[in-house]
N, C-alpha and C. Protein backbone atom coordinates (compact mmCIF):
# COMPACT_ATOMS: atom_id res chain seq x y z
N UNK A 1 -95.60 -294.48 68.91
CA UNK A 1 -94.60 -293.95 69.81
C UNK A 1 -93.20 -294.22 69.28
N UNK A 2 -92.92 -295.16 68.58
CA UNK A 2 -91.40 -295.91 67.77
C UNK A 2 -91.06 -294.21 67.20
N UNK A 3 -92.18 -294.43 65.88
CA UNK A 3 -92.02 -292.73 65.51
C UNK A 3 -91.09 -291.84 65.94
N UNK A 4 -91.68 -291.48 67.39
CA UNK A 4 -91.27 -290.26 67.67
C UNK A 4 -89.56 -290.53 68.04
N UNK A 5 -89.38 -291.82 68.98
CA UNK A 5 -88.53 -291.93 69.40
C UNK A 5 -86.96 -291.95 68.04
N UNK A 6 -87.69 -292.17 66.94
CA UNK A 6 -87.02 -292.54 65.78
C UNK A 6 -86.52 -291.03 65.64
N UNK A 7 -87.44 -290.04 64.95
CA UNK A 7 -87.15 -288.91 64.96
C UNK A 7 -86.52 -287.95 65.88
N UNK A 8 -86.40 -288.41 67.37
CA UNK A 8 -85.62 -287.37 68.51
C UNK A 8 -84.12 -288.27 68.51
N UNK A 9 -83.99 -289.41 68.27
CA UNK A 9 -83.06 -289.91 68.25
C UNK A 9 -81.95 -288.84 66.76
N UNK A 10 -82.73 -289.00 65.79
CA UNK A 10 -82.03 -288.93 64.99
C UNK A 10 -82.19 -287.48 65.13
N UNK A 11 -82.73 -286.73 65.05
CA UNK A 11 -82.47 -284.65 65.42
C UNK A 11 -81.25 -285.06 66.62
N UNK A 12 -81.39 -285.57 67.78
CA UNK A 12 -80.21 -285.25 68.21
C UNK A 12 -78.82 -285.83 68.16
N UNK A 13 -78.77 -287.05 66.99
CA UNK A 13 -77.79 -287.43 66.70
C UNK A 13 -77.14 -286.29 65.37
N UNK A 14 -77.93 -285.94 64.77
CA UNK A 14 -77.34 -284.51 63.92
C UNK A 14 -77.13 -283.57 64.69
N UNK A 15 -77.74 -283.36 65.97
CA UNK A 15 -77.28 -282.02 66.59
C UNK A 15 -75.81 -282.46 67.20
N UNK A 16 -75.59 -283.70 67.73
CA UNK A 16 -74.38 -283.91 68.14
C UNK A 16 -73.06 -283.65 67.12
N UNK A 17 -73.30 -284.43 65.53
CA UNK A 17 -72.92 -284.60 64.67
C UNK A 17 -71.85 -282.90 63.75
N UNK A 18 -73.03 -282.20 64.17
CA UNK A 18 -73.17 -280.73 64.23
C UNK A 18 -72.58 -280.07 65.04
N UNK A 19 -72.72 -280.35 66.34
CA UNK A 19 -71.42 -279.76 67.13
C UNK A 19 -70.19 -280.05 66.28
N UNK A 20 -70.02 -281.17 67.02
CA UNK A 20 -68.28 -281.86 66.22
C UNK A 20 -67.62 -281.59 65.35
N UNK A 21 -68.51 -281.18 64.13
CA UNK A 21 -68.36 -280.47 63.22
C UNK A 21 -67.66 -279.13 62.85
N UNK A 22 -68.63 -278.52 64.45
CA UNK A 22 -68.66 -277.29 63.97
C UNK A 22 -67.37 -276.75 64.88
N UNK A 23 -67.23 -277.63 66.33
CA UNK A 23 -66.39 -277.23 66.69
C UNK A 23 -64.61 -277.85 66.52
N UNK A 24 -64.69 -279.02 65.59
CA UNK A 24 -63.69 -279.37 65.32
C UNK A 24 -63.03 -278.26 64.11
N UNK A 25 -63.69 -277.64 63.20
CA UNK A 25 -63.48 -276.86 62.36
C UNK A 25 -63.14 -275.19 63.15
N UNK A 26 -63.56 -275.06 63.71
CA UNK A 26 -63.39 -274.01 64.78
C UNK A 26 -61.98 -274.04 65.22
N UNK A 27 -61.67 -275.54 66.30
CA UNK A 27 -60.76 -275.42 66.82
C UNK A 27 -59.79 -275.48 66.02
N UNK A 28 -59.68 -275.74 64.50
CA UNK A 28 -58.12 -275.87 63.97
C UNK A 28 -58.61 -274.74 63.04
N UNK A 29 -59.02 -273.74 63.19
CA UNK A 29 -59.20 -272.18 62.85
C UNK A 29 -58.54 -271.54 63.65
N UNK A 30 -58.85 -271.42 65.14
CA UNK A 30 -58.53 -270.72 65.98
C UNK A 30 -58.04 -271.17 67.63
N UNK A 31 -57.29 -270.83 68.10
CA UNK A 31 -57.03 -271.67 69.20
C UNK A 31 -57.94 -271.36 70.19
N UNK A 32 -58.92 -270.29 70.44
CA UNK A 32 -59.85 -270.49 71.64
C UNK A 32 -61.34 -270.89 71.18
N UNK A 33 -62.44 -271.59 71.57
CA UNK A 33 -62.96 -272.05 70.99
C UNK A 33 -64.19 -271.37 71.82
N UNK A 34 -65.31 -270.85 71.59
CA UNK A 34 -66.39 -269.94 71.84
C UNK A 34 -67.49 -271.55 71.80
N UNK A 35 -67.52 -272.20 73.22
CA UNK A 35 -68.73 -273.46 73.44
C UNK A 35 -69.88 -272.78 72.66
N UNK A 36 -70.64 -272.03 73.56
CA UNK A 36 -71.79 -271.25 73.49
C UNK A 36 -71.91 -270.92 72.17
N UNK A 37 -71.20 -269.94 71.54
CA UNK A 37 -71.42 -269.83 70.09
C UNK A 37 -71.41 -271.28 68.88
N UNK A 38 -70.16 -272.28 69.66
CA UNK A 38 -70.98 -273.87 68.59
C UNK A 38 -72.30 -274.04 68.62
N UNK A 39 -72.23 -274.51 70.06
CA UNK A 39 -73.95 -274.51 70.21
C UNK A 39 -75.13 -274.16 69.67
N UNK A 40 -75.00 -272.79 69.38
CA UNK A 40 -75.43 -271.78 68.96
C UNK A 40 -75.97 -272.33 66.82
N UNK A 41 -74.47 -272.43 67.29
CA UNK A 41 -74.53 -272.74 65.28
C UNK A 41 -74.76 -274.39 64.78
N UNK A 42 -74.29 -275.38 65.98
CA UNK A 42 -74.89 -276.37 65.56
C UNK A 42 -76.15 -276.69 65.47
N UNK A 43 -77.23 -276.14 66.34
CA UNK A 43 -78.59 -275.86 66.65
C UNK A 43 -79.05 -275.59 65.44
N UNK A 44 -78.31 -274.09 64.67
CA UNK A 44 -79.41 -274.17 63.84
C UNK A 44 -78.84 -274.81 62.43
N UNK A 45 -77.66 -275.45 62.39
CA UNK A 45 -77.43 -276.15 61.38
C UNK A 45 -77.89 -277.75 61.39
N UNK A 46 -77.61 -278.26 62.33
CA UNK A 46 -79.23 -279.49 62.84
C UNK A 46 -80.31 -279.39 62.75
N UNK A 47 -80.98 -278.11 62.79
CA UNK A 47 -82.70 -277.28 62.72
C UNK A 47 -82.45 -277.73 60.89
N UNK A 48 -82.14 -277.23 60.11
CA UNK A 48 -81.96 -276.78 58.97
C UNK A 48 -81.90 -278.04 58.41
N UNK A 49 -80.59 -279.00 58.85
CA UNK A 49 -80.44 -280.14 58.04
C UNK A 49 -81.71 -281.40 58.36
N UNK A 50 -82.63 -281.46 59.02
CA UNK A 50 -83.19 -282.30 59.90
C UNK A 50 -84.48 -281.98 59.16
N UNK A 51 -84.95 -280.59 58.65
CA UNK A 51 -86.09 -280.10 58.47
C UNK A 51 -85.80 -280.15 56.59
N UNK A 52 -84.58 -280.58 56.28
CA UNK A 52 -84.22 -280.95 54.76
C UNK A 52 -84.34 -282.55 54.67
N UNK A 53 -83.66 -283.26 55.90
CA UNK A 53 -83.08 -284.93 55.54
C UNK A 53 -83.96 -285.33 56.40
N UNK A 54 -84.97 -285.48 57.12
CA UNK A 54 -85.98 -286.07 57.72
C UNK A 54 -87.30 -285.96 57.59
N UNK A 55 -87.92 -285.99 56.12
CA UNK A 55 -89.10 -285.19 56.32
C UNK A 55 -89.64 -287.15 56.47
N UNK A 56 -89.44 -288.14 55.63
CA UNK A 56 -89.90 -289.08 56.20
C UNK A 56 -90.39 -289.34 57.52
N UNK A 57 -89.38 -289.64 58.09
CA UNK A 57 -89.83 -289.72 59.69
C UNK A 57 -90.70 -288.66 60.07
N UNK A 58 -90.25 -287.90 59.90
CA UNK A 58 -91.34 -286.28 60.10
C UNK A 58 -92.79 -286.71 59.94
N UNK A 59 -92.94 -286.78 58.63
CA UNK A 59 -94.48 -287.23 58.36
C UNK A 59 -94.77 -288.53 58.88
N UNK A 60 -93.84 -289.56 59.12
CA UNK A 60 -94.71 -291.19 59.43
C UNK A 60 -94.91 -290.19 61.30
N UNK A 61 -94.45 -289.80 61.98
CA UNK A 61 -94.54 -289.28 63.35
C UNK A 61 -96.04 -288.44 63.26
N UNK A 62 -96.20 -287.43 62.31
CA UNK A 62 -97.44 -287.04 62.03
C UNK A 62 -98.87 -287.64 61.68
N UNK A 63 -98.17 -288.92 61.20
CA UNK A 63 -99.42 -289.54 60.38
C UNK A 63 -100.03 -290.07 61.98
N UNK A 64 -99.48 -291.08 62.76
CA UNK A 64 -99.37 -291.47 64.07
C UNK A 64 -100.04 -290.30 64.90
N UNK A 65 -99.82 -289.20 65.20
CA UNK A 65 -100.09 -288.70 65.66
C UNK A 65 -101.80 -288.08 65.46
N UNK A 66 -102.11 -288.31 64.03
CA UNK A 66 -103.26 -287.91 63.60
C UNK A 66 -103.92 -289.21 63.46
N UNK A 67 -103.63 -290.17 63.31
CA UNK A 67 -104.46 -291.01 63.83
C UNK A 67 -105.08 -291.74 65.08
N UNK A 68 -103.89 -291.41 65.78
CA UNK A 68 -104.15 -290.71 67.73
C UNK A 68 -105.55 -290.17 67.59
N UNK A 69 -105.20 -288.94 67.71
CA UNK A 69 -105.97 -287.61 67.43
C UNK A 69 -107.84 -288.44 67.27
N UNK A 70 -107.76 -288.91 66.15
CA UNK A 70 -108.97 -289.09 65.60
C UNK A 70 -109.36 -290.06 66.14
N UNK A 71 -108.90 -291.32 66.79
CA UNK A 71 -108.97 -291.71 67.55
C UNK A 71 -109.52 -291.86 69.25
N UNK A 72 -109.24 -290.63 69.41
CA UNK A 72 -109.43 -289.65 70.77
C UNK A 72 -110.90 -288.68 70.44
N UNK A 73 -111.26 -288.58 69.54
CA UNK A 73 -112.31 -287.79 69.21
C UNK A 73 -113.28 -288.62 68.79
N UNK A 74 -113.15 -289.84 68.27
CA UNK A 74 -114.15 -290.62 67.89
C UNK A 74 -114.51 -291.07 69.41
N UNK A 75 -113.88 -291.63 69.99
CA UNK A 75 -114.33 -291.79 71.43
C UNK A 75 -114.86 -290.79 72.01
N UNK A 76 -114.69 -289.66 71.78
CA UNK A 76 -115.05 -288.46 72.97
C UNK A 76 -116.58 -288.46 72.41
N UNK A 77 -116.63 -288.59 70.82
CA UNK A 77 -118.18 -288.24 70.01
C UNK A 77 -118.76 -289.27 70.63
N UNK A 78 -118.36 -290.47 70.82
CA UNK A 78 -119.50 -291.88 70.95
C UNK A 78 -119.85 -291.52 72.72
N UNK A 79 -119.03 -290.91 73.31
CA UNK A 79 -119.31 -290.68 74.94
C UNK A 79 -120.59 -289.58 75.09
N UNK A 80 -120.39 -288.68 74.06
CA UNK A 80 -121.43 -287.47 74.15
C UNK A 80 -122.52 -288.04 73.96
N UNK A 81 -122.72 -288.90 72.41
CA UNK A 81 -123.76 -289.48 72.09
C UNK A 81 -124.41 -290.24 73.32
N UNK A 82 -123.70 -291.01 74.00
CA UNK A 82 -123.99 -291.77 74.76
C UNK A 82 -125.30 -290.90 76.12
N UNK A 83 -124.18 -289.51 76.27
CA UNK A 83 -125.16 -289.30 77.50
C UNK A 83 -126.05 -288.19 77.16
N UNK A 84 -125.92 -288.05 75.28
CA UNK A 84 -127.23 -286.95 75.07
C UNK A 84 -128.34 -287.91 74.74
N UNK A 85 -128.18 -289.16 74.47
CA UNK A 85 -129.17 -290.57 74.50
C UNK A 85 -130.81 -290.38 75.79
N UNK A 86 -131.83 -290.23 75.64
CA UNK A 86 -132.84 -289.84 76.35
C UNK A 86 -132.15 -291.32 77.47
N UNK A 87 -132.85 -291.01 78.63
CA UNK A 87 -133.29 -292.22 79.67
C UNK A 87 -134.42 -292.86 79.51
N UNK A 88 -134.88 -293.99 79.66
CA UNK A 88 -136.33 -294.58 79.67
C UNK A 88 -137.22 -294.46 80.79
């Protein structure tokens, strides 16, 4: 669970990062500043940079997750076994 929290922390500390960015450069471009359209562009410049500079975390969150997974299925197999087991 660290994982995940590691990885949403840090996507939305680049998405913040990414605004600021995008709209500090904006505002000393132009004097009215279009929120919705930062938004817009920090999103997918956070999408982009996150899916370049995080693949670590990316995969340790995956690995976790697939060992969940298998985890959850080894139990589910030993439960089946259990009640396709004859009665005496």
């Amino acid at each position: 669970m660290k994982e995940f929290w590691i990885y949403t922390a840090l996507r939305a500390g680049m998405f913040v990062g990414a605004f600021c960015i995008v709209f500090g450069v904006w505002f000393l471009v132009a004097d009215a500043v279009n929120v919705l359209l930062v938004v817009v562009i920090a999103f997918l410049v956070s999408g982009v940079a996150s899916y370049l500079l995080l693949e670590r975390q990316r995969n340790a969150f995956a690995v976790k997750v697939e060992d969940r997974a298998g985890r959850i299925s080894e139990k589910y197999e030993e439960m089946r076994a259990k009640e396709d087991e004859p009665e005496d």
